[in-house]
Protein backbone atom coordinates (compact mmCIF):
# COMPACT_ATOMS: atom_id res chain seq x y z
CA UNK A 1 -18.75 12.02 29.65
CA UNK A 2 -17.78 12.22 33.24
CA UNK A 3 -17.36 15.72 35.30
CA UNK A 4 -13.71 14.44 36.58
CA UNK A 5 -11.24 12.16 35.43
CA UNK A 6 -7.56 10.93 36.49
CA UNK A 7 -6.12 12.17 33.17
CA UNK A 8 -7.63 14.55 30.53
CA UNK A 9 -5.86 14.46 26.86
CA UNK A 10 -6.48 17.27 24.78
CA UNK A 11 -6.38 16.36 20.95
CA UNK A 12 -6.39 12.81 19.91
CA UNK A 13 -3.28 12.66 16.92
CA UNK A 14 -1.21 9.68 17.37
CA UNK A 15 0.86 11.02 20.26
CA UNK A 16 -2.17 11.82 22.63
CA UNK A 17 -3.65 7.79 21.67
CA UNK A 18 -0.41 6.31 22.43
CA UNK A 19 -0.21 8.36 26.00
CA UNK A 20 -3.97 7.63 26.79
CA UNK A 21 -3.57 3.66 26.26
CA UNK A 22 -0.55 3.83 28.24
CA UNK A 23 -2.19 5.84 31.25
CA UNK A 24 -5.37 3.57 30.75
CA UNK A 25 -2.96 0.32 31.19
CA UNK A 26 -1.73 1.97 34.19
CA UNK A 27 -5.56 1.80 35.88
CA UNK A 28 -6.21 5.91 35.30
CA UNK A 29 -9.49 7.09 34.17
CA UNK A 30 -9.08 8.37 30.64
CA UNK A 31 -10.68 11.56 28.65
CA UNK A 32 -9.82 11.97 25.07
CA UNK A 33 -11.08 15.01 23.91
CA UNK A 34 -11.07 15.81 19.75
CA UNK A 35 -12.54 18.84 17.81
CA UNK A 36 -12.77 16.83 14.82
CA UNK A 37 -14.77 14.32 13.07
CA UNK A 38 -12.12 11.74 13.20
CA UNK A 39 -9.71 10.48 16.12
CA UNK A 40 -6.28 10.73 14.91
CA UNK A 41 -4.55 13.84 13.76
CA UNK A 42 -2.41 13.03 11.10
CA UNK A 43 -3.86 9.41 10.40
CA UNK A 44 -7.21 10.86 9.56
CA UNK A 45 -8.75 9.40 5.94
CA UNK A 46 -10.93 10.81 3.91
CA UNK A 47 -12.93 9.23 0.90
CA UNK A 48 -13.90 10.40 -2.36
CA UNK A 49 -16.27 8.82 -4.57
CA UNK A 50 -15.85 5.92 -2.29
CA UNK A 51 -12.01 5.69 -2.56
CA UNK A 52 -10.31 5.99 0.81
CA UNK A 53 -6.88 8.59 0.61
CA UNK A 54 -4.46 9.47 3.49
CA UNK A 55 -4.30 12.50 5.24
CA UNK A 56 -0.53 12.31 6.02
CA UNK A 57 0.64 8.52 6.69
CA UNK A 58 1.35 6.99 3.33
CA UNK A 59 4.29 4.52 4.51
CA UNK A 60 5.60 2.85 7.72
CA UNK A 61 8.50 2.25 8.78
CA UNK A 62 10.33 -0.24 11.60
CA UNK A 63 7.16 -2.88 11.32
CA UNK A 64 9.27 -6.04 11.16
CA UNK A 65 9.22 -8.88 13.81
CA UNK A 66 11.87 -7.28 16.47
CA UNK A 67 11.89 -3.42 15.46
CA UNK A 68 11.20 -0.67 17.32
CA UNK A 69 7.97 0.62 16.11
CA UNK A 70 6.61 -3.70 15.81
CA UNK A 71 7.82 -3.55 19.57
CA UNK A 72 5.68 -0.51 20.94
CA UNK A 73 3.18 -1.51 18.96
CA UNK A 74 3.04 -5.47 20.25
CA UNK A 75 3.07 -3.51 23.52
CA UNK A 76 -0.17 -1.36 22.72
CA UNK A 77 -1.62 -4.31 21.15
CA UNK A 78 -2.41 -3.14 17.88
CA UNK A 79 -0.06 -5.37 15.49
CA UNK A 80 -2.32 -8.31 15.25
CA UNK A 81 -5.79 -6.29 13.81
CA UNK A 82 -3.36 -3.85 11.65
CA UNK A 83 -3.41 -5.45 8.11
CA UNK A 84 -0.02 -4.21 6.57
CA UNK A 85 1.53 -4.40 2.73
CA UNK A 86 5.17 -4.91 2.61
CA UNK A 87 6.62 -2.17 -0.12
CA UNK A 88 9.03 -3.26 -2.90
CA UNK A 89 12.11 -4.71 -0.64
CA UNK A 90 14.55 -3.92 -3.76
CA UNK A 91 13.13 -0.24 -3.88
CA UNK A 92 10.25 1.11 -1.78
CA UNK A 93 11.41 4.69 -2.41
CA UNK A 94 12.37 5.79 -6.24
CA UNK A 95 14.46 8.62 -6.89
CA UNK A 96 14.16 9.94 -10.28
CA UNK A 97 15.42 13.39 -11.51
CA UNK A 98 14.63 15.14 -14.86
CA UNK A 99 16.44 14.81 -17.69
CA UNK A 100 17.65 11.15 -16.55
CA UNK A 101 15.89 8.05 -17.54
CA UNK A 102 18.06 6.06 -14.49
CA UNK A 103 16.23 5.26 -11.70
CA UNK A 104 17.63 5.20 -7.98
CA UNK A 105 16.32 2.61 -5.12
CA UNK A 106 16.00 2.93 -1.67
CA UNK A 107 15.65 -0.63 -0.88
CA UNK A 108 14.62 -2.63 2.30
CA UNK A 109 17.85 -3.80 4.52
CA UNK A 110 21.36 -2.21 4.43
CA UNK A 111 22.76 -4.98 3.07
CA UNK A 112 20.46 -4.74 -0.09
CA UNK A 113 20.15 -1.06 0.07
CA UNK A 114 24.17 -0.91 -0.45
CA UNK A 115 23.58 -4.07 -3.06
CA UNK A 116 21.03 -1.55 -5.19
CA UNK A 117 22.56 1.53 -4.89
CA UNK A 118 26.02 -0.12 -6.06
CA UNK A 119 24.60 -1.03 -9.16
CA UNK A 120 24.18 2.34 -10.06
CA UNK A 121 27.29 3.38 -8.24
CA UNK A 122 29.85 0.92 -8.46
CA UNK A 123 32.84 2.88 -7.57
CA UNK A 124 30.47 4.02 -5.08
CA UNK A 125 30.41 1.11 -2.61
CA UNK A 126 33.09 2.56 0.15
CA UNK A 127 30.66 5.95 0.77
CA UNK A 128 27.78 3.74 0.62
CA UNK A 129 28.73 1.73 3.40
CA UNK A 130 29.93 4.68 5.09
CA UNK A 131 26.91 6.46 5.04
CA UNK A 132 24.59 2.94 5.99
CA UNK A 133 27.02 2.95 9.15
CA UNK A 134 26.50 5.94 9.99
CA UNK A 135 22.61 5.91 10.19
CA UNK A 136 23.09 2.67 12.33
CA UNK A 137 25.61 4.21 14.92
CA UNK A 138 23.24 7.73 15.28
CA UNK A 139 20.62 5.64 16.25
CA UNK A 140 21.71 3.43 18.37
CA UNK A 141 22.93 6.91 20.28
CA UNK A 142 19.01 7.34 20.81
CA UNK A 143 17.32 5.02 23.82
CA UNK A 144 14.05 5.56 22.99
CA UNK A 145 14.26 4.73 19.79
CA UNK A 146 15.79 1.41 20.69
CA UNK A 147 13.29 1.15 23.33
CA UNK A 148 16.14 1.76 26.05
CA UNK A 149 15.67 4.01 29.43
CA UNK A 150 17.53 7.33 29.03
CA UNK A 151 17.00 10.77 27.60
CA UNK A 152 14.81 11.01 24.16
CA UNK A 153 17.87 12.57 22.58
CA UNK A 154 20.93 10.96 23.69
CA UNK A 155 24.10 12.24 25.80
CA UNK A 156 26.32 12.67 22.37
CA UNK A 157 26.69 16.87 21.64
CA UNK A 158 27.76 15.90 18.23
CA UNK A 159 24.40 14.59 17.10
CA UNK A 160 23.64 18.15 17.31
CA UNK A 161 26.36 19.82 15.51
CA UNK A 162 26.36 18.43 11.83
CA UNK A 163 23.76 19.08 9.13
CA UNK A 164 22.73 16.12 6.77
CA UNK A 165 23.90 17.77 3.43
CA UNK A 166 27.56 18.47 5.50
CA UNK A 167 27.80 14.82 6.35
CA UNK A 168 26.44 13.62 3.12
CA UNK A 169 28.88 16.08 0.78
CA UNK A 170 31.85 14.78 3.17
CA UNK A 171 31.55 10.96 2.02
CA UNK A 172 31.17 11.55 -1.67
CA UNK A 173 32.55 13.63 -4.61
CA UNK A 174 29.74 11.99 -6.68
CA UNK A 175 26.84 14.62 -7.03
CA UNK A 176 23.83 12.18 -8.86
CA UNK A 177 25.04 9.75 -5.15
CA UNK A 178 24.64 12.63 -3.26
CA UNK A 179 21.34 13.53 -4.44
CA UNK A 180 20.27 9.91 -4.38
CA UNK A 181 21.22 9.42 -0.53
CA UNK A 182 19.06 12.86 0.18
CA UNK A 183 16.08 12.15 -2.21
CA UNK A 184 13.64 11.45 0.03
CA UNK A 185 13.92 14.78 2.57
CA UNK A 186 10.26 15.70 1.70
CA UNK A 187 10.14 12.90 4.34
CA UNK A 188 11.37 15.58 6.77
CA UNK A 189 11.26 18.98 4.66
CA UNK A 190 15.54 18.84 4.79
CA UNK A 191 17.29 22.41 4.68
CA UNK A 192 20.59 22.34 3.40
CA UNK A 193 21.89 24.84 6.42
CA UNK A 194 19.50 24.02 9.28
CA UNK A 195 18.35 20.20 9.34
CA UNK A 196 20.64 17.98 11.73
CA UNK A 197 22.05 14.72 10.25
CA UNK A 198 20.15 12.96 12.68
CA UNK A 199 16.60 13.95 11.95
CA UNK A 200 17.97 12.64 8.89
CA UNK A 201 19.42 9.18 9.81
CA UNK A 202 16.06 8.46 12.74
CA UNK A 203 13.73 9.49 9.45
CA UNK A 204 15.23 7.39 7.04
CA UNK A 205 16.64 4.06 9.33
CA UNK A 206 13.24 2.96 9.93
CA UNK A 207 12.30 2.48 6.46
CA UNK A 208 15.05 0.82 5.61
CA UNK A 209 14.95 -1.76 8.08
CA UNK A 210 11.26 -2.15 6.77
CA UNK A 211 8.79 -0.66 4.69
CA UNK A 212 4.66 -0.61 4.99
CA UNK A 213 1.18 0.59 3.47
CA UNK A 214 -1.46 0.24 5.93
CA UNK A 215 -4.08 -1.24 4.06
CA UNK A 216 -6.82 0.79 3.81
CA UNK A 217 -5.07 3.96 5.22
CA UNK A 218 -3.61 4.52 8.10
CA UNK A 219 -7.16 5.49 9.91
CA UNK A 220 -6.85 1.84 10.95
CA UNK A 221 -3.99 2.75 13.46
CA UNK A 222 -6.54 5.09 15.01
CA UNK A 223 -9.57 2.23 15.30
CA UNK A 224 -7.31 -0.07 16.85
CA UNK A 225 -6.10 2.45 19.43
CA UNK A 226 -9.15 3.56 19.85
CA UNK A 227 -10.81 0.59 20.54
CA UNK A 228 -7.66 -0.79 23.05
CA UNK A 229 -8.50 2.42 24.58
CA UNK A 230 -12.40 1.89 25.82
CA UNK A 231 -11.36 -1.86 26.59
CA UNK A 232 -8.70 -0.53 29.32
CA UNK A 233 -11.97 1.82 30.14
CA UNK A 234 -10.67 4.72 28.57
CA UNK A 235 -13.20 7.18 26.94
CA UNK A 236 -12.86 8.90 23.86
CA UNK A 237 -15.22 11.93 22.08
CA UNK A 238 -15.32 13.72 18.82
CA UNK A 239 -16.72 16.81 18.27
CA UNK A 240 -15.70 18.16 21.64
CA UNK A 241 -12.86 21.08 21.16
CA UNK A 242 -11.57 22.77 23.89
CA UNK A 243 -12.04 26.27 24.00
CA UNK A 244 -10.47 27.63 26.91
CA UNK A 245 -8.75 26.05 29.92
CA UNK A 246 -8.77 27.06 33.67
CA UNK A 247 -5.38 27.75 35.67
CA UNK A 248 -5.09 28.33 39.23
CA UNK A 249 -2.48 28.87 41.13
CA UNK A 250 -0.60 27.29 38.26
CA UNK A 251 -2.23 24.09 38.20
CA UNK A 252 -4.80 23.27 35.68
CA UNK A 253 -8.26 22.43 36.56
CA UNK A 254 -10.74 22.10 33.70
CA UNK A 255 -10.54 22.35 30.48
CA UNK A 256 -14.03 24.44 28.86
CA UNK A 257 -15.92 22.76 25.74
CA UNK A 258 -17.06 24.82 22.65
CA UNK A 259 -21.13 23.46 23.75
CA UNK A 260 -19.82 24.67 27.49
CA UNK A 261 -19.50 21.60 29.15
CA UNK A 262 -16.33 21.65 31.57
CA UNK A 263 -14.09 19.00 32.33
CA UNK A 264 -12.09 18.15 35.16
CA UNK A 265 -8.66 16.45 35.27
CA UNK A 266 -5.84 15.45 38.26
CA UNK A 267 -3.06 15.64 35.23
CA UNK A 268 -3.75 17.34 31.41
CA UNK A 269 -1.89 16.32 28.69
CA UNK A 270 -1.74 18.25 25.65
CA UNK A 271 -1.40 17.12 22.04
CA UNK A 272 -2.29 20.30 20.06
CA UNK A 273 0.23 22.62 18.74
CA UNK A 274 2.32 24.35 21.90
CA UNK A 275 1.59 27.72 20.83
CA UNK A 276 -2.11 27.52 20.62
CA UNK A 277 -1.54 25.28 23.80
CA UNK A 278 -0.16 28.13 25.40
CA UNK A 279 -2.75 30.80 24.07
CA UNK A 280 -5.47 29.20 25.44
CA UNK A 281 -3.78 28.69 29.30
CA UNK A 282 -2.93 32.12 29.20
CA UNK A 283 0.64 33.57 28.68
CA UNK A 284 0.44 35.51 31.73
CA UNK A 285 0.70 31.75 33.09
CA UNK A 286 4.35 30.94 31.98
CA UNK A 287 7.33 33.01 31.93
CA UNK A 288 7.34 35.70 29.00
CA UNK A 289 11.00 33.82 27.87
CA UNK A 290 9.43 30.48 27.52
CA UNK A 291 6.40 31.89 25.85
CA UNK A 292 8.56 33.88 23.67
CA UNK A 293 10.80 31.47 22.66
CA UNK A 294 7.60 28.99 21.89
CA UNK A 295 5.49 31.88 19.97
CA UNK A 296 8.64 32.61 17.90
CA UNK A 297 9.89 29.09 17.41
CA UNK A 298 10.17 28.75 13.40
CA UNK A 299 7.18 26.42 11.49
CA UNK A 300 8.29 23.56 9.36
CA UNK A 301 6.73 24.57 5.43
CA UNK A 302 3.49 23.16 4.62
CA UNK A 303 2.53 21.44 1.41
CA UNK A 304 0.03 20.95 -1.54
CA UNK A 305 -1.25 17.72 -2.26
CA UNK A 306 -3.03 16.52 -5.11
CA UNK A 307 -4.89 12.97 -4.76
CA UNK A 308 -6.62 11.52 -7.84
CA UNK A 309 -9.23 8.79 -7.95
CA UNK A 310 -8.02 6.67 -11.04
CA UNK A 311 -10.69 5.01 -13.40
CA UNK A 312 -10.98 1.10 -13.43
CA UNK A 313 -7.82 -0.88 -14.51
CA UNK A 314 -5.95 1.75 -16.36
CA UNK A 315 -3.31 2.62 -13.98
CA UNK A 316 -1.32 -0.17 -12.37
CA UNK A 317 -0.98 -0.57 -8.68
CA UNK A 318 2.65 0.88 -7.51
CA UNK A 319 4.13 -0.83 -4.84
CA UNK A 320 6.82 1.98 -3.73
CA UNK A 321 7.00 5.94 -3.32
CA UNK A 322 8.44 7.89 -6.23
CA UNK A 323 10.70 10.87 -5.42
CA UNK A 324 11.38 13.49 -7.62
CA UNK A 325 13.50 16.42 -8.49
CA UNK A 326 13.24 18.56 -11.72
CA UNK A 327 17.05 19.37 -11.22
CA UNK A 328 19.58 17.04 -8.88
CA UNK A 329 21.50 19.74 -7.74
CA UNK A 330 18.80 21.49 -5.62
CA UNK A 331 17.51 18.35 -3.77
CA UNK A 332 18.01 20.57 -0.67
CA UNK A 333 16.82 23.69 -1.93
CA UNK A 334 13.16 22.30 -3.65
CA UNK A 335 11.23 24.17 -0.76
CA UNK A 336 12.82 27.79 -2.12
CA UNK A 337 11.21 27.40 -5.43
CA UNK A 338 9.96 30.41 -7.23
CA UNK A 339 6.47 30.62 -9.16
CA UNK A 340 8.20 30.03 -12.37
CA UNK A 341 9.96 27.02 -10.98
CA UNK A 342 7.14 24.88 -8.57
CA UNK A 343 6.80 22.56 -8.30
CA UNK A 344 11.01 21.44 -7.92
CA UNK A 345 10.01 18.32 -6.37
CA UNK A 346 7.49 16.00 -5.31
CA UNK A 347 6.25 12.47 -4.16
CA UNK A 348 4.01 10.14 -5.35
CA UNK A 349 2.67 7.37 -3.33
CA UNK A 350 -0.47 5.19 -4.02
CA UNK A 351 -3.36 3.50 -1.40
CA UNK A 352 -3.17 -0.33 -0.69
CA UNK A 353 -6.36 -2.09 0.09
CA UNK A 354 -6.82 -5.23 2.42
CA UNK A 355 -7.06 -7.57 -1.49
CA UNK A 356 -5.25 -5.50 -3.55
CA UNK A 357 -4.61 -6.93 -6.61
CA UNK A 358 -2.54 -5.63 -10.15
CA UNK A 359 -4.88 -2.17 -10.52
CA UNK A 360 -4.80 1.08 -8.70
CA UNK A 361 -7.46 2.69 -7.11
CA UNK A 362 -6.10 5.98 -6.23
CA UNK A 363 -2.55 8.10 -6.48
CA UNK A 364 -1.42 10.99 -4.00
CA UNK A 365 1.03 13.90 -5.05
CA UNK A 366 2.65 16.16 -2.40
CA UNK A 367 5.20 18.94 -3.25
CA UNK A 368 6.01 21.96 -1.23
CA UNK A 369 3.82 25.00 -0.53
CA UNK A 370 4.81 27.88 1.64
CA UNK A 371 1.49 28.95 3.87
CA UNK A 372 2.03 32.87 2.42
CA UNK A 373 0.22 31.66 -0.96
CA UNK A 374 -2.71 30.92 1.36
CA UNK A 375 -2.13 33.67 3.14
CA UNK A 376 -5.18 36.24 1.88
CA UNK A 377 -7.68 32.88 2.60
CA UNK A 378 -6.57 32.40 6.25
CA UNK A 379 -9.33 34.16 8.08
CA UNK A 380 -11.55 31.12 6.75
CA UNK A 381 -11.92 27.51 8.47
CA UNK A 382 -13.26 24.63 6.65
CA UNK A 383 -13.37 20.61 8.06
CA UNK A 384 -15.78 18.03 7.76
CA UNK A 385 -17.29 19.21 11.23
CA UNK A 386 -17.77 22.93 10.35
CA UNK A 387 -18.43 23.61 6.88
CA UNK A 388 -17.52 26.58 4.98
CA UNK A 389 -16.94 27.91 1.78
CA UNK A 390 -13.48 29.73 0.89
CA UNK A 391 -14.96 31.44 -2.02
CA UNK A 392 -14.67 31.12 -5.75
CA UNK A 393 -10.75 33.00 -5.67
CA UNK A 394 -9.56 30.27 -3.41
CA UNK A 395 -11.22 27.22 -5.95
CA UNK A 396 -9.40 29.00 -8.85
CA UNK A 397 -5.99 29.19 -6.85
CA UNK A 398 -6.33 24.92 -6.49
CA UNK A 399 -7.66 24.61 -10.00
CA UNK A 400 -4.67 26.70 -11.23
CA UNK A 401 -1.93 24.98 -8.91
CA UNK A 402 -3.27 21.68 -9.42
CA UNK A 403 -3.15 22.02 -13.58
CA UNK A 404 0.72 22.93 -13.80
CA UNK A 405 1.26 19.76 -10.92
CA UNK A 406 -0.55 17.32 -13.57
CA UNK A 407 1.59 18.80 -15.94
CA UNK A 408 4.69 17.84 -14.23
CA UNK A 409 3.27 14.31 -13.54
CA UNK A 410 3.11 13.36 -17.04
CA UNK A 411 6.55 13.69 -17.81
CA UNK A 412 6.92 10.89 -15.54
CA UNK A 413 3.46 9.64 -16.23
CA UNK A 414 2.73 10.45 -19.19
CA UNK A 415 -0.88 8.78 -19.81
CA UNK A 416 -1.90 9.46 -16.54
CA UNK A 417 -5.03 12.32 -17.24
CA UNK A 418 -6.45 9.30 -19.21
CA UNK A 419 -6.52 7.72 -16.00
CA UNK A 420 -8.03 10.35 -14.10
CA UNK A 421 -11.72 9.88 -13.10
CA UNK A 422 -11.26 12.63 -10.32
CA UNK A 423 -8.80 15.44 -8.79
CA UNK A 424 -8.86 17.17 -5.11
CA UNK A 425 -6.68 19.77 -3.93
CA UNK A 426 -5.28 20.14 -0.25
CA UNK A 427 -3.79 23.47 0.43
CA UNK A 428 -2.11 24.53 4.04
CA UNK A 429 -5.04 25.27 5.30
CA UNK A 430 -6.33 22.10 4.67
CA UNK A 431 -3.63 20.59 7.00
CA UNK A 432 -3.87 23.63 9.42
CA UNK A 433 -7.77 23.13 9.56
CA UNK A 434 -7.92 19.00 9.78
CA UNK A 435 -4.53 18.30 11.86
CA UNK A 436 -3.82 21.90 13.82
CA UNK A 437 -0.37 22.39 13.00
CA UNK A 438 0.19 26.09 12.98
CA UNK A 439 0.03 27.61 9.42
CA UNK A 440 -0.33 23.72 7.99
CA UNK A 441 3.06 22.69 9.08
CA UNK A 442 4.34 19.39 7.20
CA UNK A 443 6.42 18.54 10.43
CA UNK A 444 5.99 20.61 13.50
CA UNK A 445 8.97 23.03 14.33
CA UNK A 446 12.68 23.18 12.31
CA UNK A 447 15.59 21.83 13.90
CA UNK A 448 18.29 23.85 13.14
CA UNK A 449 21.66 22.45 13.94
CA UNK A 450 22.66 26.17 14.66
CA UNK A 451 20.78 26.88 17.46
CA UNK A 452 19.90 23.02 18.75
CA UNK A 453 18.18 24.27 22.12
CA UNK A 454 15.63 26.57 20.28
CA UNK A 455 13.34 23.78 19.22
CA UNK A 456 13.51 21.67 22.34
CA UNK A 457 10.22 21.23 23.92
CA UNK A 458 10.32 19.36 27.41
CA UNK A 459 7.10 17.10 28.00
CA UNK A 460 6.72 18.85 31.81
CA UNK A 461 5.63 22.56 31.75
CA UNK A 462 5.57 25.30 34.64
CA UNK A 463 1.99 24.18 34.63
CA UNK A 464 2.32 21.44 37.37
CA UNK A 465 -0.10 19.03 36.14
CA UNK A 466 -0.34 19.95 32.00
CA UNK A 467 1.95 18.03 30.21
CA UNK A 468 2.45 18.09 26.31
CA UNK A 469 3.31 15.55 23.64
CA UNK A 470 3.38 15.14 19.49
CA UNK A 471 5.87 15.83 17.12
CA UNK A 472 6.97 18.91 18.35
CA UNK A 473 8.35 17.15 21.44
CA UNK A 474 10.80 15.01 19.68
CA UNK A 475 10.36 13.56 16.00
CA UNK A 476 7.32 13.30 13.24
CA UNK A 477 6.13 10.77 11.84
CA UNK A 478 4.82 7.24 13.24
CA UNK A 479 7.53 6.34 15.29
CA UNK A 480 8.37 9.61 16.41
CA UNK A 481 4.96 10.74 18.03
CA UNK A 482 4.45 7.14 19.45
CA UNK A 483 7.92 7.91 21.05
CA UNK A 484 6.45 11.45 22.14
CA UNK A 485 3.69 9.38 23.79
CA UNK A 486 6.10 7.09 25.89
CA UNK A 487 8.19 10.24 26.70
CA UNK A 488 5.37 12.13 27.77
CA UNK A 489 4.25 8.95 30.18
CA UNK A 490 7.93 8.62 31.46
CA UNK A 491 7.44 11.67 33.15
CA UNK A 492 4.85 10.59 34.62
CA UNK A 493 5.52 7.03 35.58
CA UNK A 494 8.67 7.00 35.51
CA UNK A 495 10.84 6.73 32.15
CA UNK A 496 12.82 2.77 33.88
CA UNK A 497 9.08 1.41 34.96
CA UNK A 498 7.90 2.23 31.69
CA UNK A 499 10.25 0.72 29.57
CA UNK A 500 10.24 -2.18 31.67
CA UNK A 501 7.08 -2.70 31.19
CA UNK A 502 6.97 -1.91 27.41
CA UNK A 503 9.94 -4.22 26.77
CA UNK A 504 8.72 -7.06 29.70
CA UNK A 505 4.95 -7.37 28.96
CA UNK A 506 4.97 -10.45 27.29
CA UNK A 507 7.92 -11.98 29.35
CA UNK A 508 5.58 -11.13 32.25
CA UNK A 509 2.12 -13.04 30.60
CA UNK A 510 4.40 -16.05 29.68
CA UNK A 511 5.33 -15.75 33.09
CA UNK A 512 1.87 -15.27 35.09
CA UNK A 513 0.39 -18.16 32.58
């Protein structure tokens, strides 16, 4: 590790990789600095009895020859190592509801999506195509996402004024279509008074242009980007958490190791979580409204997540997501579930390897979990680079939680503890420990379509040379913090040279050669 470099980049989740390639393409000198293990953030893996599981990326969306996330990533050069399963194109996503034996597909393509869906809806087909329209026209309001030059979140107010559920309940008397078209909000943890239509519509688009595993979890994102990285001359370090940073004059100059070692930057870029961003600057640093409005900016809910290694051939390999509800009519309101009543809704999604063939290997659960269960267990910290024990209390909380989630699995699965060779539990502090989100956050911060400014975070700071990035900029998921990354960089280099360049670079070889 050098004393000084051209840009320093404080956490390494997807956001922070895509802005240090970029800035390494651009000639800077590179430092990516991670407390963890493992690059990555949110595509971290982790392996039991030598069966790989996802931390948080269990589909992809957008991958297809032409689409936005197969463009940035052509551009970062990462498509052609990145070995990929296409999902089930007549239903990668399954919504299923208690007490109904029907089954409901998302499928790949709007044509086929509307084809599907009408087969369970026939005198459905007119709000169908309204609705597929309508995901199409928010998003093309969105530059970024269409790889266009212009403002992350459009010029159109009334992207901002409409919740999902509104829009959805406007289009349809039909309550079983109405739950259908919002199954899959544990994609985006959707509140029926708060969550904007289009966090909805840039969530779901993607996936319905295209759906992916990465085979072999989606740690392989992070090797790839890792690697273009130190061929650009980029550097990259684990086990190397910053612990304080030094501001003068408001202008960053080093950022402090835990083993003491200081670095020194020109420009900063942060992609932890903005409010221990903040707390380690200093508030006294920014205005006390900005840091206010940051410190008290409301947490998307966190989950628990149950992921089972299955025993040899007896379970067969899924090739789509399963959504769930106990009850249709509180898709939206799953996340305010009572004690009696969790878990109201879950997913289940499965792990692809590179020769996968008719048997499963392993099966991931994830339902809601609000962080106050954890609450009496948050003075403890527990990864894979700093070891600790919770204590016995917090072993028989997951042991109790994760019997009455099996228990709901079988009614939809119901041989699967036959299957079962292994179970492990991940609680909220498992995701605030291993990704940093603040009280294990599923998503970053709400958007609430009642106060639309409150969750804006601009890349630039007061801090001249600390920018930020992740999905608290802009959107989670994939395609949202590889946006954050390019926004973050337009600010830099300029948001029309960079999406020039993005959208040019192989216009420009073709050109050179």
């Amino acid at each position: 590790m050098k004393k000084q470099y051209d840009v320093v980049i404080i956490g390494s989740g997807m956001g922070g990789l895509v802005a240090a390639n970029i800035m390494a393409c651009e000639g800077r000198s590179v430092c990516v600095l991670e407390k963890n293990n493992q690059f990555g953030g949110n595509l971290q893996t982790f392996v039991r009895e030598r069966t790989i599981f996802d931390t948080g990326v269990h589909y992809i969306g957008g991958l297809s020859k032409g689409q936005n996330l197969n463009r940035y990533f052509d551009y970062l050069g990462i498509l052609d190592g990145l070995p990929l399963k296409k999902m089930n194109e007549d239903g990668f996503d399954i919504i299923t509801f208690d007490n109904d034996d029907s089954t409901y597909p998302h499928a790949q393509g709007y044509d086929n999506f509307t084809a599907q869906l009408c087969k369970r809806f026939p005198q459905e087909k007119e709000a169908i195509e309204t609705y597929c329209r309508k995901l199409q026209e928010i998003c093309n309001k969105f530059p970024l996402y269409n790889l266009e030059e212009g403002k992350p979140y459009g010029n159109d107010p009334e992207l901002f004024q409409q919740t999902a559920k509104n829009y959805i309940d406007s289009i349809t008397q039909n309550e079983k279509l109405r739950a259908v078209l919002a199954g899959s909000n544990l994609l985006y943890a959707g509140d029926p008074n708060k969550t904007p239509l289009y966090v909805h519509a840039l969530s779901i688009n993607s996936y319905i242009e295209s759906a992916y595993r990465c085979a072999d979890g989606g740690s392989q994102i992070t090797k790839l980007l890792i690697r273009r990285l130190r061929e650009h001359g980029g550097e990259a370090y684990k086990h190397s958490e910053v612990v304080d940073m030094t501001c003068v004059d408001r202008k960053l100059i080093s950022v402090t190791l835990k083993n003491g070692t200081e670095v020194y930057g020109d420009l900063f870029i942060s992609n932890i979580e903005p409010k221990h961003t903040l707390k380690m600057i200093g508030e006294g640093h920014f205005r006390k409204s900005y840091n206010r409005r940051i410190q008290e900016m409301e947490s998307i809910i966190s989950a628990f997540s149950i992921h089972i290694v299955l025993k040899p051939k007896t379970f067969k390999y899924l090739n789509k997501n399963y959504y769930h509800f106990k009850d249709y009519r509180r898709v939206w309101e799953a996340h305010n579930y009572t004690q009696e009543s969790w878990p109201e809704t879950y997913m289940v999604s499965m792990g692809v390897r590179k020769n996968q063939d008719e048997w499963g290997e392993q099966l991931t659960a994830i339902t809601y979990m609000r962080y106050e269960e954890v609450k009496e267990w948050e003075h403890t910290f527990n990864t894979v680079a700093l070891k600790n024990e919770r204590g016995t209390s917090y072993e028989e909380f997951k042991k109790y939680k994760t019997e009455i989630f099996l228990r709901e699995l079988e009614k939809k699965f119901p041989n699967i503890r036959d299957c079962i060779q292994s179970v492990h539990a991940s609680t909220p502090l498992s995701y605030r420990d291993y990704i940093g989100n603040h009280q294990g956050s599923m998503y970053g911060y709400v958007k609430d379509v009642n106060e639309p400014l409150k969750s804006f975070i601009s890349p630039r700071t007061k801090i001249e040379n600390l920018y930020l990035t992740g999905q608290s900029l802009n959107m989670h998921g994939i395609l949202g913090v590889t946006i954050s990354g390019v926004v973050t960089c337009s600010e830099i280099l300029g948001g029309a040279y960079l999406i020039n360049k993005i959208t040019n670079e192989k216009s420009n070889e073709k050109i050179i050669v």
